[in-house]
C-alpha atoms as a PDB file:
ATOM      1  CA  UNK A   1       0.000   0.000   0.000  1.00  0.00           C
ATOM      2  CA  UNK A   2       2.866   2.293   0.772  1.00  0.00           C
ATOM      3  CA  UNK A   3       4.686   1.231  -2.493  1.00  0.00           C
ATOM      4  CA  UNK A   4       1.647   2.404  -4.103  1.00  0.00           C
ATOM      5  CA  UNK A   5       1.178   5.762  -2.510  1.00  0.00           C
ATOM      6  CA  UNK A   6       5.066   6.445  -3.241  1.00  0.00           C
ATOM      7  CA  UNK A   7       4.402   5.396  -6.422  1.00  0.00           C
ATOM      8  CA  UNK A   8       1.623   7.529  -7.114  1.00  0.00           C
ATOM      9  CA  UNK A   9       3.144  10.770  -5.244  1.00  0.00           C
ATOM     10  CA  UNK A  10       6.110  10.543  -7.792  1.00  0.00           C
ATOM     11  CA  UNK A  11       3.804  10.037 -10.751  1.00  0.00           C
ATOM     12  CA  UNK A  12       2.268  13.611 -10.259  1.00  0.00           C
ATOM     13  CA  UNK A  13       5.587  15.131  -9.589  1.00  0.00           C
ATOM     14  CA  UNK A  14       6.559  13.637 -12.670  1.00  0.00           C
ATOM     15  CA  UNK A  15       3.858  15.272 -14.376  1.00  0.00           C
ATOM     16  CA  UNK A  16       3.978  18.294 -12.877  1.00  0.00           C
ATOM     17  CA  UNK A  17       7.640  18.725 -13.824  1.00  0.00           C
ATOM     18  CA  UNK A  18       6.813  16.988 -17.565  1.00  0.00           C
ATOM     19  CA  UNK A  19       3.484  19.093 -18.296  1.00  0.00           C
ATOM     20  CA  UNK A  20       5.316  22.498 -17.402  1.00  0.00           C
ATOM     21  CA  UNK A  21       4.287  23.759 -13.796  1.00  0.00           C
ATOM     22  CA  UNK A  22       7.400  24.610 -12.723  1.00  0.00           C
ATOM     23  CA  UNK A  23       7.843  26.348 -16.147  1.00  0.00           C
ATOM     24  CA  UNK A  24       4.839  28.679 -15.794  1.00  0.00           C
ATOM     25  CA  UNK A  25       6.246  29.339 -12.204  1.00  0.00           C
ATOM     26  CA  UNK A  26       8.875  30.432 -14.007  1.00  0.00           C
ATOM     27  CA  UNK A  27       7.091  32.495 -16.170  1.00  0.00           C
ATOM     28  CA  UNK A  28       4.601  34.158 -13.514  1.00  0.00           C
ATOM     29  CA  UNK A  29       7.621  35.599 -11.632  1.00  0.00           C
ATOM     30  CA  UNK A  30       9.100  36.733 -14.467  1.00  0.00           C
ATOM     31  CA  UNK A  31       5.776  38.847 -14.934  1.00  0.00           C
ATOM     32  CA  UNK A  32       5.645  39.572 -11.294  1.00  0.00           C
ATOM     33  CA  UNK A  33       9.184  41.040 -11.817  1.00  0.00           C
ATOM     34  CA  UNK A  34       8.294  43.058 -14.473  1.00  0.00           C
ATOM     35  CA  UNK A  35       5.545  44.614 -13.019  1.00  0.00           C
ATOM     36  CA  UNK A  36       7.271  45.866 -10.151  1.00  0.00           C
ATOM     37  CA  UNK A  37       9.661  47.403 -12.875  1.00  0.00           C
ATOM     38  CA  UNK A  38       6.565  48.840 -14.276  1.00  0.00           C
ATOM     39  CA  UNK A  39       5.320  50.182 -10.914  1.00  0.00           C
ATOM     40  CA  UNK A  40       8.674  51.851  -9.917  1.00  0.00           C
ATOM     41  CA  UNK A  41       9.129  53.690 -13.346  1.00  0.00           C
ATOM     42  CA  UNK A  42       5.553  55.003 -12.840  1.00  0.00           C
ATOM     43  CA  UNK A  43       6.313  55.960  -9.184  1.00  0.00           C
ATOM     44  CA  UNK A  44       9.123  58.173 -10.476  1.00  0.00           C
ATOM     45  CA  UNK A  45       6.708  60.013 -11.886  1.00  0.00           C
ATOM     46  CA  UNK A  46       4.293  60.540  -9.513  1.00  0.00           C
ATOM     47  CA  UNK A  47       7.504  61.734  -7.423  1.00  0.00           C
ATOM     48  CA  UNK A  48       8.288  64.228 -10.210  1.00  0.00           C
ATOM     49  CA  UNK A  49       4.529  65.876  -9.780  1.00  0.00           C
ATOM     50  CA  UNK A  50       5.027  67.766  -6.811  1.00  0.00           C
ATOM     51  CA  UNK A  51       8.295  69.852  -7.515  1.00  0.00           C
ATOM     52  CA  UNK A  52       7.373  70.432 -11.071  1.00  0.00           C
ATOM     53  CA  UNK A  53       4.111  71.728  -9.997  1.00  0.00           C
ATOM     54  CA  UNK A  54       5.746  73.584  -7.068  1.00  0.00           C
ATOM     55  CA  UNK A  55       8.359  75.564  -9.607  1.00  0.00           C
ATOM     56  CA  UNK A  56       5.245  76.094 -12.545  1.00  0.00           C
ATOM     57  CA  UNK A  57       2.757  77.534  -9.107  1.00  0.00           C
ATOM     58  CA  UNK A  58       5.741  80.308  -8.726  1.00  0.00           C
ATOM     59  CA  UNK A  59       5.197  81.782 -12.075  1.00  0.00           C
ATOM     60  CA  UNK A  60       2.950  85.163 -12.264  1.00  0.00           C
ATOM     61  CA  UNK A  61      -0.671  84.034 -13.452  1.00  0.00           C
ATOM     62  CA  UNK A  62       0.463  80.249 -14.313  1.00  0.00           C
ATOM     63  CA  UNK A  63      -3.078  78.822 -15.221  1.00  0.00           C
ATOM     64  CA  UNK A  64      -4.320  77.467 -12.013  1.00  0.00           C
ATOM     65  CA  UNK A  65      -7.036  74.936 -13.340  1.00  0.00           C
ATOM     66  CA  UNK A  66      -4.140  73.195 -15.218  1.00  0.00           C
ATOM     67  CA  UNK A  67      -2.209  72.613 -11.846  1.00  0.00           C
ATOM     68  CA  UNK A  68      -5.304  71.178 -10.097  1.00  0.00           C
ATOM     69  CA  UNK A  69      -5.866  68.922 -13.226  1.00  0.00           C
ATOM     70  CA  UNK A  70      -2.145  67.304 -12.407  1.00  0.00           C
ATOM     71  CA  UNK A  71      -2.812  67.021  -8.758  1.00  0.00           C
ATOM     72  CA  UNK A  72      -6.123  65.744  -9.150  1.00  0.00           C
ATOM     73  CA  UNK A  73      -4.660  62.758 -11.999  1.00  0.00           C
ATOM     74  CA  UNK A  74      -1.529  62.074  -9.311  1.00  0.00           C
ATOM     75  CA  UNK A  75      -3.981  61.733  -6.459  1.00  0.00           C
ATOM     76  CA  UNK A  76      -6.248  59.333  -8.716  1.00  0.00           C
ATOM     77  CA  UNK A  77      -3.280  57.305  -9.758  1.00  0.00           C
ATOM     78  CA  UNK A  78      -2.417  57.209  -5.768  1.00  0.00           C
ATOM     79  CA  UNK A  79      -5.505  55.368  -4.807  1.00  0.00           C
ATOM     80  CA  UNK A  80      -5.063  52.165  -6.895  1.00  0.00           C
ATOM     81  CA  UNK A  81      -3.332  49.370  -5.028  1.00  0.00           C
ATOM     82  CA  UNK A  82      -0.819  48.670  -7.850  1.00  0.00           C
ATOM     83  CA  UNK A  83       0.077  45.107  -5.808  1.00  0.00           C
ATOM     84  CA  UNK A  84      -3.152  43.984  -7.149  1.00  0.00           C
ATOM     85  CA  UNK A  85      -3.218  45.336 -10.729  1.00  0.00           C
ATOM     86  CA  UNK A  86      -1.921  42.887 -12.758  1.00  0.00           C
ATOM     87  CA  UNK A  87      -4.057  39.792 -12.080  1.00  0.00           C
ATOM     88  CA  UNK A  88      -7.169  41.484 -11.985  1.00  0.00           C
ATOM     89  CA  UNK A  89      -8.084  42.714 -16.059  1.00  0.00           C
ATOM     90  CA  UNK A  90     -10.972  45.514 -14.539  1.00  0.00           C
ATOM     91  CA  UNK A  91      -8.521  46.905 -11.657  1.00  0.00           C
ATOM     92  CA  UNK A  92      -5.404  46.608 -14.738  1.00  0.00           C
ATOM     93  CA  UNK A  93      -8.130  48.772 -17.365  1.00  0.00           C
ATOM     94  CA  UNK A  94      -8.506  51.505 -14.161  1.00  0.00           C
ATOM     95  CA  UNK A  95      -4.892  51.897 -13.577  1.00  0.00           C
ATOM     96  CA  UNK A  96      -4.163  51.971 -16.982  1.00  0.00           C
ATOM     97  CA  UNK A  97      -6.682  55.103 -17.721  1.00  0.00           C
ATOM     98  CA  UNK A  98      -5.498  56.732 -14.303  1.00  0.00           C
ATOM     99  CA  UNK A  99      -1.762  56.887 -15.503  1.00  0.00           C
ATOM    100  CA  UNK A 100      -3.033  58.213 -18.855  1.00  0.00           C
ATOM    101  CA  UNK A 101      -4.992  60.382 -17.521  1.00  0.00           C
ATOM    102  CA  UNK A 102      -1.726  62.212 -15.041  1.00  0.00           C
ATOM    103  CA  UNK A 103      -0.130  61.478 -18.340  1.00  0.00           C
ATOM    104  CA  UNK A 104      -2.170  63.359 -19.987  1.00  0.00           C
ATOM    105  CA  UNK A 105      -2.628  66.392 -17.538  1.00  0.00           C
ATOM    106  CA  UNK A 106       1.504  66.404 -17.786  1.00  0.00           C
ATOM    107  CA  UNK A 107       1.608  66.771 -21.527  1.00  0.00           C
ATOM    108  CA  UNK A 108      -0.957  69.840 -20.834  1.00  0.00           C
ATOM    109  CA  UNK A 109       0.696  71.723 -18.245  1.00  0.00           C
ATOM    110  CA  UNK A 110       4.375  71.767 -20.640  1.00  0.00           C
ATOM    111  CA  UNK A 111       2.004  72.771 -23.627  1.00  0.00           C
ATOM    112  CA  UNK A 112       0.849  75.433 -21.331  1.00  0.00           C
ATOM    113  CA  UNK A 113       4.301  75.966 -20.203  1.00  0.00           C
ATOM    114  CA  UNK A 114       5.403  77.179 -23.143  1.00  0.00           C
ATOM    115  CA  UNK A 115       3.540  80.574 -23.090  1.00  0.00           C
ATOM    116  CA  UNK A 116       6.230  81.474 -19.887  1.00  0.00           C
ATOM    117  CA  UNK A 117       9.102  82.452 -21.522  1.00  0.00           C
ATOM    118  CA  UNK A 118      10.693  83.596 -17.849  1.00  0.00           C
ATOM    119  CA  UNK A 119       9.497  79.430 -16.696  1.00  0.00           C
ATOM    120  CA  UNK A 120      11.253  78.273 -19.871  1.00  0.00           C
ATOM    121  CA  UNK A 121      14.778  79.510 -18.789  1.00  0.00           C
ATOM    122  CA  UNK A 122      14.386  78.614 -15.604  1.00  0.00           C
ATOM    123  CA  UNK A 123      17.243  76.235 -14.721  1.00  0.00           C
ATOM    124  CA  UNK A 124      14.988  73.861 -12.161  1.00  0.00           C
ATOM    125  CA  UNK A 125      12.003  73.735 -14.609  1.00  0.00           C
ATOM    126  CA  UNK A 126      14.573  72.842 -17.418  1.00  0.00           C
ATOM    127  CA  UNK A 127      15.855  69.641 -15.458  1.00  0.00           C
ATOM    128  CA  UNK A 128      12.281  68.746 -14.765  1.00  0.00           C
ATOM    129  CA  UNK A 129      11.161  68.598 -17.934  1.00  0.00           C
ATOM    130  CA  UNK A 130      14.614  66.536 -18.906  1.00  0.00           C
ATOM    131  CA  UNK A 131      13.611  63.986 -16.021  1.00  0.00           C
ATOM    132  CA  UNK A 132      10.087  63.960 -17.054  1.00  0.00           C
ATOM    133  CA  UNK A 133      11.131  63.453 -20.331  1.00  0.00           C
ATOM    134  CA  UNK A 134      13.206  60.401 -19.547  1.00  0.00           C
ATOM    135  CA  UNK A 135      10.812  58.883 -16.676  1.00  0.00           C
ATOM    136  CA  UNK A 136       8.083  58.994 -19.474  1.00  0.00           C
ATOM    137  CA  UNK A 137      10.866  57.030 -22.138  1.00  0.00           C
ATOM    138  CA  UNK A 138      11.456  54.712 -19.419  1.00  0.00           C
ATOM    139  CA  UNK A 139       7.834  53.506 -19.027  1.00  0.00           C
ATOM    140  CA  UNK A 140       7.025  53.081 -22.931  1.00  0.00           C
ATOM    141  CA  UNK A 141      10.904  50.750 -22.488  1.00  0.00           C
ATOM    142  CA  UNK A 142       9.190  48.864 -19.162  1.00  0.00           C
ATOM    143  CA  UNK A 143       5.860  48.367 -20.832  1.00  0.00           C
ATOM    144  CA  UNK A 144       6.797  46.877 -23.545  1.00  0.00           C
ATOM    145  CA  UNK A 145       9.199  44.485 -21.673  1.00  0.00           C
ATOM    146  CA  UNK A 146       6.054  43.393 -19.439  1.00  0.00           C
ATOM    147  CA  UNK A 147       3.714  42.812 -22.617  1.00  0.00           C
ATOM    148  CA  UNK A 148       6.703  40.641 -23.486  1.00  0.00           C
ATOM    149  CA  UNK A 149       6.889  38.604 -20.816  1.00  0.00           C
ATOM    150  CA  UNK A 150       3.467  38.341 -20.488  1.00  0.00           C
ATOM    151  CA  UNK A 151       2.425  36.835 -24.224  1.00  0.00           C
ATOM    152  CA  UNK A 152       5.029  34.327 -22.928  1.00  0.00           C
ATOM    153  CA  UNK A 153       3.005  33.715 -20.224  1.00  0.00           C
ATOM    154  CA  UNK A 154      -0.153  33.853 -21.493  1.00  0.00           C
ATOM    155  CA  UNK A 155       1.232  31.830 -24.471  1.00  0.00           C
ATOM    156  CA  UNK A 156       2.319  28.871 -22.092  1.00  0.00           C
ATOM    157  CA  UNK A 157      -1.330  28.988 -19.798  1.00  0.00           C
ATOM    158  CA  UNK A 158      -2.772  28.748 -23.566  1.00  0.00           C
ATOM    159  CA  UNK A 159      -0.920  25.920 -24.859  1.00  0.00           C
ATOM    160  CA  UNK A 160      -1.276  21.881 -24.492  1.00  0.00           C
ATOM    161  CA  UNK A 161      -0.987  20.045 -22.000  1.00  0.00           C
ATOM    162  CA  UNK A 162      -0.512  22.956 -20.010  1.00  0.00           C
ATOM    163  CA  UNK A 163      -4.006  24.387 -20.444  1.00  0.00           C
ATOM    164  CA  UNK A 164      -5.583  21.530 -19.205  1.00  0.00           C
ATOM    165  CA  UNK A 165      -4.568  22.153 -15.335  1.00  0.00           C
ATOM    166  CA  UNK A 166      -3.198  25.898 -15.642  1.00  0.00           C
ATOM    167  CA  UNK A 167      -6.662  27.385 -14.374  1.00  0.00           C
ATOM    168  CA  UNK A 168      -6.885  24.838 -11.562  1.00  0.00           C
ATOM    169  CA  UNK A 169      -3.604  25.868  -9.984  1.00  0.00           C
ATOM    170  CA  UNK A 170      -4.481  29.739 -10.175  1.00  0.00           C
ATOM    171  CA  UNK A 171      -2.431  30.403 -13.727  1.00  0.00           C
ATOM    172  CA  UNK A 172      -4.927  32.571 -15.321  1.00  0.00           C
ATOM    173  CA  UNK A 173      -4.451  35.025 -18.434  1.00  0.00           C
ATOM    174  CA  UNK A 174      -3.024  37.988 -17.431  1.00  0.00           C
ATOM    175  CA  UNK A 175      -3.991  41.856 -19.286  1.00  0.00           C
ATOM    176  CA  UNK A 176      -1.703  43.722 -21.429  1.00  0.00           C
ATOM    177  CA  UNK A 177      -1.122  47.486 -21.590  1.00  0.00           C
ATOM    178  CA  UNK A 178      -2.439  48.681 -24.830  1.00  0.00           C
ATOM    179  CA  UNK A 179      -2.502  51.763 -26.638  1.00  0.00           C
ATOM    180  CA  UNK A 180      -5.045  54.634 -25.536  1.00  0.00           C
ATOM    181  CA  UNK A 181      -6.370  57.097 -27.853  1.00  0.00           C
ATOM    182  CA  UNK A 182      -4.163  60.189 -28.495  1.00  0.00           C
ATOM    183  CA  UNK A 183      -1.229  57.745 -27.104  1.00  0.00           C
ATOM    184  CA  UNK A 184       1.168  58.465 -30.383  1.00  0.00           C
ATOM    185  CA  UNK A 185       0.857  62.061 -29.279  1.00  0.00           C
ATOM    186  CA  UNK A 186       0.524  62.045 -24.887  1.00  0.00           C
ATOM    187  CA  UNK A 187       2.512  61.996 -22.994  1.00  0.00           C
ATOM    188  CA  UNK A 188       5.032  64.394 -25.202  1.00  0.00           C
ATOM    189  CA  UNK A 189       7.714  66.331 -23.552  1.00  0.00           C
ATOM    190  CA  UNK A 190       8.911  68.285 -26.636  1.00  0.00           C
ATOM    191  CA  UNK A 191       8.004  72.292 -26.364  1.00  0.00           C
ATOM    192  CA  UNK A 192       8.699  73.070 -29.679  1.00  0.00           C
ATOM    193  CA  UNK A 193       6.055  70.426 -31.665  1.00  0.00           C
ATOM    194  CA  UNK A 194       3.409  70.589 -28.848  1.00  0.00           C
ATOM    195  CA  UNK A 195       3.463  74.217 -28.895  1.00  0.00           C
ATOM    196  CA  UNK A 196       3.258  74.412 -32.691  1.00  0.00           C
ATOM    197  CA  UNK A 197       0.439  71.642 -33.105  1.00  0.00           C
ATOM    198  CA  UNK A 198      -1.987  72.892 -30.477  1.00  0.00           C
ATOM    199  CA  UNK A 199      -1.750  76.671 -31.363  1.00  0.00           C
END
């Protein structure tokens, strides 16, 4: 009876091992990993918000309904639980449109920026804009890299034998970013073509 139970114990590791569990393991953390990536590039930004909207507030007359417009995305963005984000496709869709959104309110307050010539040549809002510039690079880099790992995932959950047991042991598709409308054009950090195209 033992031999039997030994037996059988080793059978399912065998299969586990031969049918790819430890592979989509593998796979999972590899998403996990990259979401955290995701997460911390978009955390730069949110940690960005506050001085540039503290060194734009100083100029004479800045428009103060696009300043409450960035505060009001960065606070939205705040109260998503990002942990949570990536296995859930409704929670993913809401903190995808909240980062678009401060995104968005971002690209507005440089396009407004650029009728301050005296907040153009200031030395602190110049280095902003450069780190702004780069944070937002950096996320279109990480996103990409997590849609990556994540069609491998999703690829591996999708494919025989693995499909037949993925879903039981809590491997279940997992959402890509996509692209929002306007995305080709927001978030854009460059004075010179915003300014031109929305005058």
């Amino acid at each position: 009876m033992q031999k039997r139970i030994i037996f059988g114990l080793l059978a399912i590791m065998t299969l586990g091992q031969g049918c790819g569990y430890n592979r989509l393991v593998s796979l999972q953390q590899e998403v996990d990993k990259q979401w955290a990536q995701v997460q911390n590039v978009y955390q730069r930004r949110a940690d960005l918000v506050p001085n540039l909207v503290a060194t734009v507030s100083g100029s004479a007359n800045f428009e103060k309904s696009t300043l409450i417009a960035i505060t009001e995305a960065r606070a939205s963005v705040g109260k998503i639980d990002a942990s949570q984000v990536a296995n859930d496709p409704a929670k993913f869709a809401e903190f995808e449109k909240a980062q678009s959104n401060l995104g968005g309110a971002l690209s507005r307050l440089l396009v407004v920026a650029e009728n301050y010539p005296q907040l153009k040549s200031s030395a602190n809002f110049m280095e902003l804009q450069a780190q702004l510039e780069g944070t937002e690079n950096r996320i279109s880099v990480e996103r990409g890299r997590y849609n990556d790992v994540v069609q491998r995932y999703n690829t591996a959950t999708k494919s025989f034998p693995t499909l037949v047991y993925a879903g039981s042991f809590g491997f279940k598709e997992k959402p890509y970013f996509t692209a929002t409308t306007g995305a080709e054009v927001a978030p854009k950090v460059d004075f010179g073509s915003q300014g031109t195209s929305t005058k």
